[in-house]
Protein backbone atom coordinates (compact mmCIF):
# COMPACT_ATOMS: atom_id res chain seq x y z
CA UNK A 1 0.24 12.71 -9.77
CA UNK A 2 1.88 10.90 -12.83
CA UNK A 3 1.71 6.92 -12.70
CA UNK A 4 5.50 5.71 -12.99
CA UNK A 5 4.05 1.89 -13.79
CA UNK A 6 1.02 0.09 -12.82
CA UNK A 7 3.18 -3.19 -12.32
CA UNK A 8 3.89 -3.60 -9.14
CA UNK A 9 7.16 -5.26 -7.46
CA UNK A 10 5.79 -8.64 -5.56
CA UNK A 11 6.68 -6.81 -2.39
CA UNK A 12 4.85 -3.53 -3.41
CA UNK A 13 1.86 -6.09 -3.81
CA UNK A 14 2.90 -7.98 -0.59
CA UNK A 15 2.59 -5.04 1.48
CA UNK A 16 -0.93 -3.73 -0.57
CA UNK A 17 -2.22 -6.99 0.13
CA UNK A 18 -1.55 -6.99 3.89
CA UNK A 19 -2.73 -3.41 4.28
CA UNK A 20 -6.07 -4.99 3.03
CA UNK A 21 -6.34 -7.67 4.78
CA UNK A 22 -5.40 -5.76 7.99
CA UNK A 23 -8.32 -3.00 7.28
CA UNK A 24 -10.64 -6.16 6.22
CA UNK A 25 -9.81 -8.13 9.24
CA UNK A 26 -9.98 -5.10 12.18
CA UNK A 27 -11.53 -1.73 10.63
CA UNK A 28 -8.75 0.23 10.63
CA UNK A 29 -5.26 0.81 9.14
CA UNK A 30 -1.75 -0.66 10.54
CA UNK A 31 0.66 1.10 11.58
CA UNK A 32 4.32 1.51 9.73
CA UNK A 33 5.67 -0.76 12.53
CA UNK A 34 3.03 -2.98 11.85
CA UNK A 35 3.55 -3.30 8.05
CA UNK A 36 7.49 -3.58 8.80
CA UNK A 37 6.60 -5.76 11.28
CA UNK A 38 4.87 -8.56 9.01
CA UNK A 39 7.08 -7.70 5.84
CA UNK A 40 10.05 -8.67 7.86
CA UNK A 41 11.80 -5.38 7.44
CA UNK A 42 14.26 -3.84 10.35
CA UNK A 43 13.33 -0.11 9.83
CA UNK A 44 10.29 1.80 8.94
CA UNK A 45 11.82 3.97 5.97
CA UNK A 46 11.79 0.75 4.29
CA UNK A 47 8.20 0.59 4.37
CA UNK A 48 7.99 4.36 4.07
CA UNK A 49 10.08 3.29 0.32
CA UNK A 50 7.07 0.92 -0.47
CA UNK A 51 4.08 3.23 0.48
CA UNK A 52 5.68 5.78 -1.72
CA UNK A 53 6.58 3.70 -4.44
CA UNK A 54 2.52 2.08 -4.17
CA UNK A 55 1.24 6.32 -3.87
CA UNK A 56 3.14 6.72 -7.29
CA UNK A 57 1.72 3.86 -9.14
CA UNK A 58 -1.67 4.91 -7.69
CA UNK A 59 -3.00 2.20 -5.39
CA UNK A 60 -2.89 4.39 -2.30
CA UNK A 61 -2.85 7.64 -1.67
CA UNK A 62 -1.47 9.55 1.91
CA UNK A 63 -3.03 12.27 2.22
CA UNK A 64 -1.15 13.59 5.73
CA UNK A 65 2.59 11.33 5.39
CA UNK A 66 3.42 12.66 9.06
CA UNK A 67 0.23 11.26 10.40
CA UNK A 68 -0.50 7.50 11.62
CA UNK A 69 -2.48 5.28 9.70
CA UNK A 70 -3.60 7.77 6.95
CA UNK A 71 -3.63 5.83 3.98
CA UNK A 72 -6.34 5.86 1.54
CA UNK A 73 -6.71 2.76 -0.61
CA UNK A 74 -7.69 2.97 -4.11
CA UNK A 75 -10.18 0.24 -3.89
CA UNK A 76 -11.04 -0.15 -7.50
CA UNK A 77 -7.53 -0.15 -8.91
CA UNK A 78 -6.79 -2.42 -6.63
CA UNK A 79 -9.73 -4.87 -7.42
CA UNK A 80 -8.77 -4.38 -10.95
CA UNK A 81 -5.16 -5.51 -10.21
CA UNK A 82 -6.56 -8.71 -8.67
CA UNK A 83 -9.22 -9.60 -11.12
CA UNK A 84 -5.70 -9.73 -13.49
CA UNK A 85 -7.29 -6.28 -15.38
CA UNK A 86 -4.92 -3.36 -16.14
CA UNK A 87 -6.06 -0.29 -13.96
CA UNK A 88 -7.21 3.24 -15.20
């Protein structure tokens, strides 16, 4: 899949940096309720809008979009995009 921009909107990196923190914190993924939830947004497409927009940039990856908490983190890109480095 073709990476649209490595920048990332500060809610795109809002919502990458919860999902971290919530796998960190419990050992296991939150739900798109969840993530609306603590973004502060009324419906789940929303969120649904984000997740895409991180899958095409290349921090996560969904590899079943109809199932619950199936996202797969790229952990090094990420790591990367905190340590201020420009990803692969």
């Amino acid at each position: 899949m073709p990476i649209a921009s490595p920048d990332l909107t500060g809610r795109q990196e809002e919502l990458l940096d919860y999902i971290v923190e919530y796998i960190t914190e419990k050992d296991c993924q939150p739900s798109y309720r969840q993530m609306a939830g603590a973004m502060g947004i009324k419906n789940v497409n929303g969120v649904v809008c984000h997740l895409d927009a991180l899958e095409l940039k290349g921090f996560l990856k969904r590899p079943d979009k109809h199932t619950a908490r199936s996202l797969a983190i790229d952990w090094d890109r990420y790591q990367a995009k905190k340590k201020g480095r420009k990803s692969k």
